[in-house]
C-alpha atoms as a PDB file:
ATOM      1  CA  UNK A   1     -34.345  17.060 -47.141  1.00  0.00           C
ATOM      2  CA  UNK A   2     -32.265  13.749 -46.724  1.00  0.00           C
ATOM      3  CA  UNK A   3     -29.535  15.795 -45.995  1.00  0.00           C
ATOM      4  CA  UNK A   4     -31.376  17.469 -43.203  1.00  0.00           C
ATOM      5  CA  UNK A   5     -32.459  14.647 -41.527  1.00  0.00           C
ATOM      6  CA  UNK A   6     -29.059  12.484 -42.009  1.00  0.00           C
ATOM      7  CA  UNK A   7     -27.892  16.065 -39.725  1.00  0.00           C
ATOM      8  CA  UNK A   8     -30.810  15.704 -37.234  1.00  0.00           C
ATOM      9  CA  UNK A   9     -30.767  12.018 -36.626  1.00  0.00           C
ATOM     10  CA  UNK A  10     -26.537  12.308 -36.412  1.00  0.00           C
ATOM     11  CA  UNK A  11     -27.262  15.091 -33.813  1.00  0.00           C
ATOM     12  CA  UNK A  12     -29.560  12.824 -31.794  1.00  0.00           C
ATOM     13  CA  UNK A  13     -27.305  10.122 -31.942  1.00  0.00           C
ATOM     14  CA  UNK A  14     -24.832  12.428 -30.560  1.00  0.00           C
ATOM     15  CA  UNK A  15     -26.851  14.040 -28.017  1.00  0.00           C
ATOM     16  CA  UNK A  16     -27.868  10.491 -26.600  1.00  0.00           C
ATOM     17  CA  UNK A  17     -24.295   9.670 -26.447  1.00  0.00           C
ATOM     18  CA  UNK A  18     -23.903  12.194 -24.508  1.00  0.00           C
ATOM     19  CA  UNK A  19     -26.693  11.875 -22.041  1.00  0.00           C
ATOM     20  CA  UNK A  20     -25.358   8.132 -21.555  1.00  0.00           C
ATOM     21  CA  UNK A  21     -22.317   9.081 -20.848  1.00  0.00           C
ATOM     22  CA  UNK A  22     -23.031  11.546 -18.120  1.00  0.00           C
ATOM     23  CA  UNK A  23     -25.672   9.374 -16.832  1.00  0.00           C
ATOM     24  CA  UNK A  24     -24.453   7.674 -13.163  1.00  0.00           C
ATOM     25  CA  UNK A  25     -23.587   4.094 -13.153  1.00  0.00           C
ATOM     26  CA  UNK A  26     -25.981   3.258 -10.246  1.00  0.00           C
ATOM     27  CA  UNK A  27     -29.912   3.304 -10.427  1.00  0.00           C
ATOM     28  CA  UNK A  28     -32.117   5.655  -8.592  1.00  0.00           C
ATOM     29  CA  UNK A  29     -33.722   4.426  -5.478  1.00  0.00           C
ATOM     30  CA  UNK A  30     -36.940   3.052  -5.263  1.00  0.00           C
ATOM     31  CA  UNK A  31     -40.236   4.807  -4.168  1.00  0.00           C
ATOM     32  CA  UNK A  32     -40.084   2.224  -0.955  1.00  0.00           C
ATOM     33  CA  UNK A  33     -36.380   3.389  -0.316  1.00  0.00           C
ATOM     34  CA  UNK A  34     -35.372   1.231   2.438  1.00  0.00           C
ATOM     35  CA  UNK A  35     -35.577  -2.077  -0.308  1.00  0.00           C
ATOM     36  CA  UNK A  36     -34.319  -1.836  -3.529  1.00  0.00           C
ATOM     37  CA  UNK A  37     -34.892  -5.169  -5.066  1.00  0.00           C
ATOM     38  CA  UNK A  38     -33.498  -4.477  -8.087  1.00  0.00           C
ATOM     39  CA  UNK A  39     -32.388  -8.357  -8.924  1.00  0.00           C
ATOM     40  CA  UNK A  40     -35.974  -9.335  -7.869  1.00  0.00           C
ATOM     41  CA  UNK A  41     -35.077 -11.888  -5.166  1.00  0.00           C
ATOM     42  CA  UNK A  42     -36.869 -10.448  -2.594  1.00  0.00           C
ATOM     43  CA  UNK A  43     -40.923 -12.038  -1.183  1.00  0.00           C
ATOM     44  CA  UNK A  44     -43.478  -9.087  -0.830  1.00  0.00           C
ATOM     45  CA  UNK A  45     -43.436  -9.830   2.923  1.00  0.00           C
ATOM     46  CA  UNK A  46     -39.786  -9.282   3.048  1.00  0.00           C
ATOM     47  CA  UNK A  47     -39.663  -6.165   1.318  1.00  0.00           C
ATOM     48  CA  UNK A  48     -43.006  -4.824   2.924  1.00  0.00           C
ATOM     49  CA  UNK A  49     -41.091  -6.168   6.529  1.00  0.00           C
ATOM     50  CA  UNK A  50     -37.505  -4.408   6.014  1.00  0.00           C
ATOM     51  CA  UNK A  51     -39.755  -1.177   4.781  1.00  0.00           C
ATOM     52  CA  UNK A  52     -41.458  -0.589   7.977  1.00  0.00           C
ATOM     53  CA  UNK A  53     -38.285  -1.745  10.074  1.00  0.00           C
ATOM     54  CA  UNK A  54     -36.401   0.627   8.091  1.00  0.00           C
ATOM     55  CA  UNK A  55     -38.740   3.747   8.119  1.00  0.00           C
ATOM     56  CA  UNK A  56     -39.281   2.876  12.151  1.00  0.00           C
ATOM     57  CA  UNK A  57     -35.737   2.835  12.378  1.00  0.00           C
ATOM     58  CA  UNK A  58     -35.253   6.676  10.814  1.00  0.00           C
ATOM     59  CA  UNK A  59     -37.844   7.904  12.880  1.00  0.00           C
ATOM     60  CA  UNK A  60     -36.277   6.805  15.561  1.00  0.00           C
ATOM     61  CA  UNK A  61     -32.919   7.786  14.878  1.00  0.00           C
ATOM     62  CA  UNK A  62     -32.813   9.543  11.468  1.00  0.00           C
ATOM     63  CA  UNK A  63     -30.822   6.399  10.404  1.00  0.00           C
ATOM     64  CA  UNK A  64     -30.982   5.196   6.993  1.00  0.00           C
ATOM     65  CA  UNK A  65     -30.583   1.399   6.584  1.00  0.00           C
ATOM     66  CA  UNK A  66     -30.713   0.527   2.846  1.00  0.00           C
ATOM     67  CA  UNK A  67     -30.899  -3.043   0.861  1.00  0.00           C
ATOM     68  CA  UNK A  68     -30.041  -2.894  -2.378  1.00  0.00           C
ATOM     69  CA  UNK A  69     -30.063  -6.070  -4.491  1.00  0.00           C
ATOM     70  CA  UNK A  70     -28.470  -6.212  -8.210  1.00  0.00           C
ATOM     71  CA  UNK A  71     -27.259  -8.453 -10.861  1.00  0.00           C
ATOM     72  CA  UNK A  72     -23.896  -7.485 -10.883  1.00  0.00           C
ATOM     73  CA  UNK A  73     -21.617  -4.301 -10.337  1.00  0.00           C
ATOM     74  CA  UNK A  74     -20.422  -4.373 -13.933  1.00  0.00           C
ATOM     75  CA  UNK A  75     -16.455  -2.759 -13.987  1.00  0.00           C
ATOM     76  CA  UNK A  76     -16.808  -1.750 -10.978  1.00  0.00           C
ATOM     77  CA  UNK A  77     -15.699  -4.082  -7.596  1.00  0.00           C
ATOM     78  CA  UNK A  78     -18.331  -5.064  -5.089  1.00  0.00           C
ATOM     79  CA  UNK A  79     -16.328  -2.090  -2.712  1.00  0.00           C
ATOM     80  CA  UNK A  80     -16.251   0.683  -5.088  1.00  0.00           C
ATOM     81  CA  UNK A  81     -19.482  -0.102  -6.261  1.00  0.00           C
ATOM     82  CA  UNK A  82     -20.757   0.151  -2.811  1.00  0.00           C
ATOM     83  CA  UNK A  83     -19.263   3.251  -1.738  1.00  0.00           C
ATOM     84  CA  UNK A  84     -20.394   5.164  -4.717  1.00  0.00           C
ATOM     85  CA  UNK A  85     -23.474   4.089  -4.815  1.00  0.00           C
ATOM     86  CA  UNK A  86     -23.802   5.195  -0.907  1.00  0.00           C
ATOM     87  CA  UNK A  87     -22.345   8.677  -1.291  1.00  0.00           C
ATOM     88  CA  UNK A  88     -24.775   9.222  -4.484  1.00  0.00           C
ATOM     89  CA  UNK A  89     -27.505   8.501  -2.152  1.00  0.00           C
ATOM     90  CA  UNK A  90     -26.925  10.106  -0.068  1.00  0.00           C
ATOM     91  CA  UNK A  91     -27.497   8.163   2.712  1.00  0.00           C
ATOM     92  CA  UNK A  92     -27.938   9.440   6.314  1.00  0.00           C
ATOM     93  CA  UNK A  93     -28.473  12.304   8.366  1.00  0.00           C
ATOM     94  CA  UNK A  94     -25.669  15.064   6.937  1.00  0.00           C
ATOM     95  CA  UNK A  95     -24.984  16.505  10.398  1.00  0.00           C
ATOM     96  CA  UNK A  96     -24.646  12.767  12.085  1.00  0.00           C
ATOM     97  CA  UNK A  97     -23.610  10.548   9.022  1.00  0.00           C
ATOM     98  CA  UNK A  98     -25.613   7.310  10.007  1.00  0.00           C
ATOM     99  CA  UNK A  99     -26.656   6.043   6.459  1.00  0.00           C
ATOM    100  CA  UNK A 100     -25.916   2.143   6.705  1.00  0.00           C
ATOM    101  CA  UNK A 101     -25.704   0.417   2.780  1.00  0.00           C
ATOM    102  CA  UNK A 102     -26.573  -3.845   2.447  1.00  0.00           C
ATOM    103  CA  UNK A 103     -26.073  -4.503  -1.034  1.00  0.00           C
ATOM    104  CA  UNK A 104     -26.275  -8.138  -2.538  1.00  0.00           C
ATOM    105  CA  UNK A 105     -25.422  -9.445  -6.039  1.00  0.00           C
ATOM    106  CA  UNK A 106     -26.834 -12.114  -7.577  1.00  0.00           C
ATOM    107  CA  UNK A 107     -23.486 -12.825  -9.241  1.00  0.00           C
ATOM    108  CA  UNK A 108     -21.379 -15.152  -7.087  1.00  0.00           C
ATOM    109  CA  UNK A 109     -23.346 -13.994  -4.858  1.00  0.00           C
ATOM    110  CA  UNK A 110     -21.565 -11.317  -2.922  1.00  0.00           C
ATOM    111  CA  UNK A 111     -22.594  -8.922  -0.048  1.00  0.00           C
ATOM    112  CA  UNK A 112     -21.248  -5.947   1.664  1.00  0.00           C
ATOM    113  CA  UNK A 113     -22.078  -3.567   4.222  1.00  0.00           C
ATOM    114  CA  UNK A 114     -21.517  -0.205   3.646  1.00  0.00           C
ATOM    115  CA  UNK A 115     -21.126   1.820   6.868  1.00  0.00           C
ATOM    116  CA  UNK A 116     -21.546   5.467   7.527  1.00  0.00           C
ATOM    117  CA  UNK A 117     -18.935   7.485   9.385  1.00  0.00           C
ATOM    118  CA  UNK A 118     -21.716   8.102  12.042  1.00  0.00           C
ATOM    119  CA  UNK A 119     -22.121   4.186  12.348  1.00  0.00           C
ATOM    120  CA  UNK A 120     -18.668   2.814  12.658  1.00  0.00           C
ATOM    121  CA  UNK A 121     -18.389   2.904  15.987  1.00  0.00           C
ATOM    122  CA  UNK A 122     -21.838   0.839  16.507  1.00  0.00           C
ATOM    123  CA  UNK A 123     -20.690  -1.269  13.333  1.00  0.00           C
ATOM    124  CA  UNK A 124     -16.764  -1.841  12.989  1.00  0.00           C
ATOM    125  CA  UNK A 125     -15.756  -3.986  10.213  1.00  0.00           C
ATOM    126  CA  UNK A 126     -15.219  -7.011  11.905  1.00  0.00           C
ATOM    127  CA  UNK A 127     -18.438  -6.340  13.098  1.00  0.00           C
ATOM    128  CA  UNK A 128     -19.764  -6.304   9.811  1.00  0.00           C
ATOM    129  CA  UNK A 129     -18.273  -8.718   8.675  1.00  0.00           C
ATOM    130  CA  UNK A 130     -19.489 -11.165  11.340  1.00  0.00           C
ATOM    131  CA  UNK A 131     -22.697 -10.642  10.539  1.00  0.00           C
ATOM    132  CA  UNK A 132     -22.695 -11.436   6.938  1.00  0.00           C
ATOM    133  CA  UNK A 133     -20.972 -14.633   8.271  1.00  0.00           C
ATOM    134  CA  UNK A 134     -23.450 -15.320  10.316  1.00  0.00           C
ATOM    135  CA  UNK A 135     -26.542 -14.345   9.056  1.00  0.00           C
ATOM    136  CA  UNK A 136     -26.073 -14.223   5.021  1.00  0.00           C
ATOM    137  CA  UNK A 137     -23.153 -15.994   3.770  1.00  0.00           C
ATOM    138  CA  UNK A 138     -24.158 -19.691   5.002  1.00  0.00           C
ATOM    139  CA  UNK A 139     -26.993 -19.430   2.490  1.00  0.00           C
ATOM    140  CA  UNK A 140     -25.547 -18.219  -0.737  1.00  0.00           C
ATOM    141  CA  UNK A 141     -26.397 -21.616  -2.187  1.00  0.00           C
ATOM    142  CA  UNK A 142     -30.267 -21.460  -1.440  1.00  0.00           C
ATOM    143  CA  UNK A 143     -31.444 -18.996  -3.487  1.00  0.00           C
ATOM    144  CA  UNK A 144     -34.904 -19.615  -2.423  1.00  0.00           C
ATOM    145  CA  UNK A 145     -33.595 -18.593   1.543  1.00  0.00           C
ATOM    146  CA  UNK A 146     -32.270 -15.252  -0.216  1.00  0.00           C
ATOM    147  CA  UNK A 147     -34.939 -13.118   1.208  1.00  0.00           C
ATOM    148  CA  UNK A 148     -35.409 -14.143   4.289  1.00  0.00           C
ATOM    149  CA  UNK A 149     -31.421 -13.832   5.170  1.00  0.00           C
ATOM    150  CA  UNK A 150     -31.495 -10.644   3.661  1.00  0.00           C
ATOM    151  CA  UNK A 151     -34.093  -9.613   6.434  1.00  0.00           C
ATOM    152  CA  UNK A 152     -32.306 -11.733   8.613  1.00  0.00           C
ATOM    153  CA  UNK A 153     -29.269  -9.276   7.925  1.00  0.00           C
ATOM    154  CA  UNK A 154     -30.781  -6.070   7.832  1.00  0.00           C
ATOM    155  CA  UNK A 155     -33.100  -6.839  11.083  1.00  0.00           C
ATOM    156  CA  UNK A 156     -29.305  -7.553  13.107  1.00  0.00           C
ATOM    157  CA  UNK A 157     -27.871  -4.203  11.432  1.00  0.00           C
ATOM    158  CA  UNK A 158     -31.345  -2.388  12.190  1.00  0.00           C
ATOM    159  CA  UNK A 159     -30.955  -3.431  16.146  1.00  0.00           C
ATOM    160  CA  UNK A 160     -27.130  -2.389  16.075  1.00  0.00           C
ATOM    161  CA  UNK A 161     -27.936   0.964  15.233  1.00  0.00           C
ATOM    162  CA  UNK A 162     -30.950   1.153  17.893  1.00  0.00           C
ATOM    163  CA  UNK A 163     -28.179   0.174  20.584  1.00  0.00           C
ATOM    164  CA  UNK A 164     -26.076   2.910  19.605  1.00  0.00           C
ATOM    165  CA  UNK A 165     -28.537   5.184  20.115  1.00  0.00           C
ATOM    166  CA  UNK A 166     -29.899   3.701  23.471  1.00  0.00           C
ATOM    167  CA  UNK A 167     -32.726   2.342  21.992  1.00  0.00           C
ATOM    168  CA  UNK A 168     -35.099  -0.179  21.237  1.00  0.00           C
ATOM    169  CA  UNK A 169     -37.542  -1.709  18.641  1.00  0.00           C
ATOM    170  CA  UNK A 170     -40.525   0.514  18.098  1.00  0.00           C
ATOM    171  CA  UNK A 171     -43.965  -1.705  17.108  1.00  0.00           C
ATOM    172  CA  UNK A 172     -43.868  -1.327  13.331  1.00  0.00           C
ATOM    173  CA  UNK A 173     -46.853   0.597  12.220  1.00  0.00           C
ATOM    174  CA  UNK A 174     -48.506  -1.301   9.171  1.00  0.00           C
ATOM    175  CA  UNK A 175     -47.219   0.622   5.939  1.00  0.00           C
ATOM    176  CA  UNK A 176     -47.488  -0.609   3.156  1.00  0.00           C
ATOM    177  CA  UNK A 177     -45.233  -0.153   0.455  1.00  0.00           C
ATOM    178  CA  UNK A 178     -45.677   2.745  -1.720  1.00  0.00           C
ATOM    179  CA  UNK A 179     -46.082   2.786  -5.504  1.00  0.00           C
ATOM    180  CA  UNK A 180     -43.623   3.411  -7.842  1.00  0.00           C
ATOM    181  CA  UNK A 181     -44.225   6.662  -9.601  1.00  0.00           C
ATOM    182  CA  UNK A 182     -43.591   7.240 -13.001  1.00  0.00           C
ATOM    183  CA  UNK A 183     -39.940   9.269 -14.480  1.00  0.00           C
ATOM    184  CA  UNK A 184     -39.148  10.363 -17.714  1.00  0.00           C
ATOM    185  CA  UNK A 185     -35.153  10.744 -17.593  1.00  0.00           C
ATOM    186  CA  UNK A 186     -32.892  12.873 -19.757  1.00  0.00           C
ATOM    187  CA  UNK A 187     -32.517  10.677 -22.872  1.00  0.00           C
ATOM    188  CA  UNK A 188     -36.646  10.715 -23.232  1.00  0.00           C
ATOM    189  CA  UNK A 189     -36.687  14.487 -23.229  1.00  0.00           C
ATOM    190  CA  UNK A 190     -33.715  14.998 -25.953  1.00  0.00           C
ATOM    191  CA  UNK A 191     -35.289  11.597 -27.648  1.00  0.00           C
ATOM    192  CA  UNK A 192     -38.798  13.220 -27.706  1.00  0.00           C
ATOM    193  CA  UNK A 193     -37.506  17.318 -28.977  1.00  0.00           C
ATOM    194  CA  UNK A 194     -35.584  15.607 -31.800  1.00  0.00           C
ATOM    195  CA  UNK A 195     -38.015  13.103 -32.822  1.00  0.00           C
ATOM    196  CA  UNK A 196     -40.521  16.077 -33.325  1.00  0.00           C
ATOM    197  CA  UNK A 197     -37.736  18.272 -34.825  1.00  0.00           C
ATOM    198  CA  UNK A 198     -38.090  15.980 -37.354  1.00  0.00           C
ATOM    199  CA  UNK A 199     -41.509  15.373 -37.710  1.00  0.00           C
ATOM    200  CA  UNK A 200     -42.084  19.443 -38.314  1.00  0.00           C
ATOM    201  CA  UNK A 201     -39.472  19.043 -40.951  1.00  0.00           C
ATOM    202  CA  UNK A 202     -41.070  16.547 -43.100  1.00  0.00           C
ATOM    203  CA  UNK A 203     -44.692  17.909 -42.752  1.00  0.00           C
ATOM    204  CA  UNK A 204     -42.726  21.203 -44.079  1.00  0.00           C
ATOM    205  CA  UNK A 205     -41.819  19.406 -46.827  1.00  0.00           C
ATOM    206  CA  UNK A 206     -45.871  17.794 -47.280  1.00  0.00           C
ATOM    207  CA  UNK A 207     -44.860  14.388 -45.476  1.00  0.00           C
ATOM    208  CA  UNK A 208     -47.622  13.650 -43.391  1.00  0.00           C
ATOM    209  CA  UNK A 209     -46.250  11.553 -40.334  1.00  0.00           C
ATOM    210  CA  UNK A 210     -48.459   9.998 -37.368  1.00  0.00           C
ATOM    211  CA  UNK A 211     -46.917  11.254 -34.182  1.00  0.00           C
ATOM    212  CA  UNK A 212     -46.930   7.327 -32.332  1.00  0.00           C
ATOM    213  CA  UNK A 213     -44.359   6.799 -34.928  1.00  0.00           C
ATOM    214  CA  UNK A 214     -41.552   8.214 -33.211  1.00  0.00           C
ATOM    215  CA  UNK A 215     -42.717   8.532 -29.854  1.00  0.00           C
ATOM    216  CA  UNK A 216     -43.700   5.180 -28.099  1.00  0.00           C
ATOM    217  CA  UNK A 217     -46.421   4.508 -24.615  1.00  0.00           C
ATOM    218  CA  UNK A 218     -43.786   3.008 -22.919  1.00  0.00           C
ATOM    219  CA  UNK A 219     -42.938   4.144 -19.196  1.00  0.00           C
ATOM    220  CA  UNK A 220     -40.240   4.096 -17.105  1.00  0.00           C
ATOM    221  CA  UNK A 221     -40.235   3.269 -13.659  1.00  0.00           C
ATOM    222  CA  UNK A 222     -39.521   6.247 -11.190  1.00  0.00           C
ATOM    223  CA  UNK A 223     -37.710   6.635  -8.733  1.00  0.00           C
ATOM    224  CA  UNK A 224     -35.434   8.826  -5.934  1.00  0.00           C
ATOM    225  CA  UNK A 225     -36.143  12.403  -6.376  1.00  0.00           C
ATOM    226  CA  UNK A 226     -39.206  12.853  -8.024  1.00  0.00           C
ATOM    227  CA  UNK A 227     -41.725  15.703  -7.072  1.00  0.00           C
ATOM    228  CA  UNK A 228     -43.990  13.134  -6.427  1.00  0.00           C
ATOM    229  CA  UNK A 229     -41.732  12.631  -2.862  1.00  0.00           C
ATOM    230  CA  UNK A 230     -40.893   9.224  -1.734  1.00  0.00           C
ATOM    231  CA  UNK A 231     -37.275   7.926  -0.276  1.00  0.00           C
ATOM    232  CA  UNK A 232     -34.615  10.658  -0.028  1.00  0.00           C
ATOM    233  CA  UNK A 233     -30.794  10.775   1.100  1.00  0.00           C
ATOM    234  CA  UNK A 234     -30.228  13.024   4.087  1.00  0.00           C
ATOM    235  CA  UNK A 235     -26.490  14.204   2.718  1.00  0.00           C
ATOM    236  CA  UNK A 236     -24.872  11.523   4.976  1.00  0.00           C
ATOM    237  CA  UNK A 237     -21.010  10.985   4.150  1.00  0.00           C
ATOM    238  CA  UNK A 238     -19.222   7.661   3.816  1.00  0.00           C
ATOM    239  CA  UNK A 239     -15.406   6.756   4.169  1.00  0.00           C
ATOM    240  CA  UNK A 240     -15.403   3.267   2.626  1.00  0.00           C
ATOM    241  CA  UNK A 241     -16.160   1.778   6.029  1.00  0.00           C
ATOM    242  CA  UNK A 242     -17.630  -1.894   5.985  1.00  0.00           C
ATOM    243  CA  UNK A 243     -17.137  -5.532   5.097  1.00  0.00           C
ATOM    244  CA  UNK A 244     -17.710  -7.251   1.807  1.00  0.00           C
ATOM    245  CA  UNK A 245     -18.369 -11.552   1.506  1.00  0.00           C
END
């Protein structure tokens, strides 16, 4: 029986590897989509303010203006980090390519805009790059005026697009921000067949084992792509166009 379950738990360890490995290095979008305050430096007013700008905006246009906020990029550079995380997205309409990436990290800090080939004309990089200057980069020391240059930022890159398009600001609608469903990933699913592999092996063998043993009440926090709905990419494509601070 030892034997047996040295085998299983080697198998798990292996089939975790696994599911790590092929796991992507960026995290899934929120349920609200348009913020993505994964560092936690945003107020609830900002992120409930860029939400509604941000779904006005795609109903409008069928532009998708993101904010992402992290710790850091890990290997990766702020620019790769960017880009991948945009095409993974999926950001934008696929036929018309207007997904538009802010992402911020907490370490340094650093900021770039990520544009999508649809967008470069209404936001060249020296564009871009002006308006972090502008708008974000004077108040990388002030972590308490984080949020509301982030909304700062994103309101400027929110009109942009509307002038491409010969438009204007809608009135938002109140919306409120919607929950964040629950997601059980890969690595719960292999973790929770293996874990009761095992348990049906030792009650073979007259080991009685209580199930909360191996499986815990933890939960996960959900995310892009659920069938619950919430925020999806439209297939939008993205060169690498942008500026980074």
């Amino acid at each position: 029986m030892i034997k047996r379950l040295t085998v299983l738990c080697l198998c798990l360890g292996l089939c975790l590897g696994l599911a790590g490995c092929g796991e992507p290095a960026y995290p899934d979008p929120t349920q609200a989509g348009y913020v993505n305050d994964f560092a936690d430096v945003m107020t609830p007013e900002a992120e409930k303010t860029i939400y509604q700008a941000g779904l006005a905006l795609e109903q409008q246009t069928g532009a998708q203006l993101v904010l992402v906020t992290v710790n850091d990029t890990g290997s990766q550079t702020l620019e790769e980090y960017a880009l991948g995380m945009a095409r993974q997205w999926e950001l934008g309409d696929e036929e018309k390519d207007n997904g538009l990436l802010l992402l911020f990290t907490v370490d340094g800090p650093h900021s770039r805009i990520e544009v999508g080939y649809g967008l470069e004309g209404a936001l060249p990089d020296s564009k871009a790059g002006r308006i972090l200057d502008d708008y974000l980069v004077p108040h990388y020391d002030d972590r308490a005026a984080w949020a509301a240059a982030l909304t700062a930022t994103y309101d400027v890159c929110v009109n942009e697009v509307l002038a491409e398009y010969g438009l204007t600001k809608s009135q938002y609608a109140d919306q409120p921000l919607p929950a964040q469903e629950q997601e059980i990933g890969l690595m719960e699913v292999l973790a929770v067949i293996i874990a009761l592999a095992v348990m049906a092996l030792l009650r073979s063998k007259g080991v009685h084992v209580f199930p909360g043993f191996f499986i815990g009440g933890g939960h996960r926090g959900g995310g892009f792509g659920g069938g619950g709905g919430g925020f999806r990419g439209g297939g939008g494509g993205f060169g690498g166009g942008g500026a980074s601070r």
